[in-house]
Protein backbone atom coordinates (compact mmCIF):
# COMPACT_ATOMS: atom_id res chain seq x y z
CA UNK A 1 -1.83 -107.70 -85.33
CA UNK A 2 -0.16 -107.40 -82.02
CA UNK A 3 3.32 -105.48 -81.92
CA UNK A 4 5.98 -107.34 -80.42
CA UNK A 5 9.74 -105.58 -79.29
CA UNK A 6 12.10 -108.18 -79.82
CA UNK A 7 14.26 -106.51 -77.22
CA UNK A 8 17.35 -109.21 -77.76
CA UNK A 9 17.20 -108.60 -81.41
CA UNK A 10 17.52 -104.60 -80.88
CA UNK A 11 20.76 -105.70 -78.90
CA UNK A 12 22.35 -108.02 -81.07
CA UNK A 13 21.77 -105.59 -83.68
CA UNK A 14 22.94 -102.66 -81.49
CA UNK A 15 26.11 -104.65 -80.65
CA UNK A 16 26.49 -104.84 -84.03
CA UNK A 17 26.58 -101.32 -85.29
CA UNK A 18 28.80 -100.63 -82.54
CA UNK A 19 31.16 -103.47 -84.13
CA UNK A 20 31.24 -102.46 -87.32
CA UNK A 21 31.29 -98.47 -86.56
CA UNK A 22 34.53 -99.32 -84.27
CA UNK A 23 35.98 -101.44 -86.79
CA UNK A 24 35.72 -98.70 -89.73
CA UNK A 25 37.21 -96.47 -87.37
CA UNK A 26 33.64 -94.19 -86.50
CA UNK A 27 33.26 -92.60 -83.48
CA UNK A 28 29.38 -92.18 -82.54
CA UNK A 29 29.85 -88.54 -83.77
CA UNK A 30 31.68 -89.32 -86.66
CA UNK A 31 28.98 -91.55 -87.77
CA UNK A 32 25.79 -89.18 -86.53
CA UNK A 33 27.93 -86.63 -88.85
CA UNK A 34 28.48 -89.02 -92.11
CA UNK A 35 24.96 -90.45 -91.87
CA UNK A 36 22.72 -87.20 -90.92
CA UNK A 37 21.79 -88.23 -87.80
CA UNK A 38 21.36 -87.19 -84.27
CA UNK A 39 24.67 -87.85 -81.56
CA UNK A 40 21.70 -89.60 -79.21
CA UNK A 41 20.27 -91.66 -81.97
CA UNK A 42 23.08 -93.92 -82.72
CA UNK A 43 23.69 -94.04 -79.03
CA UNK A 44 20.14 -95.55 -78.36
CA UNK A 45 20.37 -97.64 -81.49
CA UNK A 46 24.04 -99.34 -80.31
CA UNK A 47 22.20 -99.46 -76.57
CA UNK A 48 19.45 -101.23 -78.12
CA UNK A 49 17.02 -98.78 -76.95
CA UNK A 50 14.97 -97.90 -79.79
CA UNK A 51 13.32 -99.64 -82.37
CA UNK A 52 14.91 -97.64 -85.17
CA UNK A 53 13.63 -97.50 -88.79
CA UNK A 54 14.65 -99.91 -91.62
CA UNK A 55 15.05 -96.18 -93.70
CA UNK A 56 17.77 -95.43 -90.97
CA UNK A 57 19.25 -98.61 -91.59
CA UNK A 58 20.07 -97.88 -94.92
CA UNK A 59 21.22 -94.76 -93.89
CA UNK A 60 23.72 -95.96 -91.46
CA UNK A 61 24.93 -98.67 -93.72
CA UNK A 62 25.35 -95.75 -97.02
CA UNK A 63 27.50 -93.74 -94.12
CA UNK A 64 29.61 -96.84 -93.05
CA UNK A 65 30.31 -97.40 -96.96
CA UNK A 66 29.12 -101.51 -96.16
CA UNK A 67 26.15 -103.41 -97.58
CA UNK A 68 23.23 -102.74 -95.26
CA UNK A 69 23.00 -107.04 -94.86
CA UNK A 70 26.45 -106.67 -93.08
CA UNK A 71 24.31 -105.22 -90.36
CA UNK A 72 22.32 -108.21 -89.49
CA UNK A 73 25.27 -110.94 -89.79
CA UNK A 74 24.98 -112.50 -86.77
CA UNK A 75 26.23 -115.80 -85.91
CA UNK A 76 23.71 -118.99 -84.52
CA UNK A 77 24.42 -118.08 -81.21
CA UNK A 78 23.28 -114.30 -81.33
CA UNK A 79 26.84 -112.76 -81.43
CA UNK A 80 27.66 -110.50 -84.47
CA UNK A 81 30.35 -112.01 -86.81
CA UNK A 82 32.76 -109.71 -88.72
């Protein structure tokens, strides 16, 4: 099986970290701190840059106190929804 980087998915899903961080009111460090995680990781992850882990997923979604399917609620036309 070939592996395939679905590099618009990795930013719609970027974008929407970056939403929903903002809109609890997380700064990137505030939510590296709360979640364990290195300052440059969320930055890649909200860039889109890396592929990150479906373990960090549910990390990020236990620090931003949300269920981690808020994180992939994105509308028909590839823009998160809130």
């Amino acid at each position: 099986m070939k592996y395939v980087r679905d590099q618009e998915r990795l930013n719609q899903f970027g974008r929407r970290l970056r939403q929903v961080r903002q809109a609890k009111g997380f700064t990137q460090e505030s939510l590296a701190a709360a979640a364990d995680l290195e300052l440059s990781q969320i930055g890649r992850i909200e860039r889109g840059a890396i592929n990150t882990s479906l373990s960090t997923v549910f990390i990020l979604a236990r620090a931003l106190q949300l269920d981690v399917r808020e994180l992939f609620n994105f509308s028909a036309g590839g823009e998160p929804e809130i």
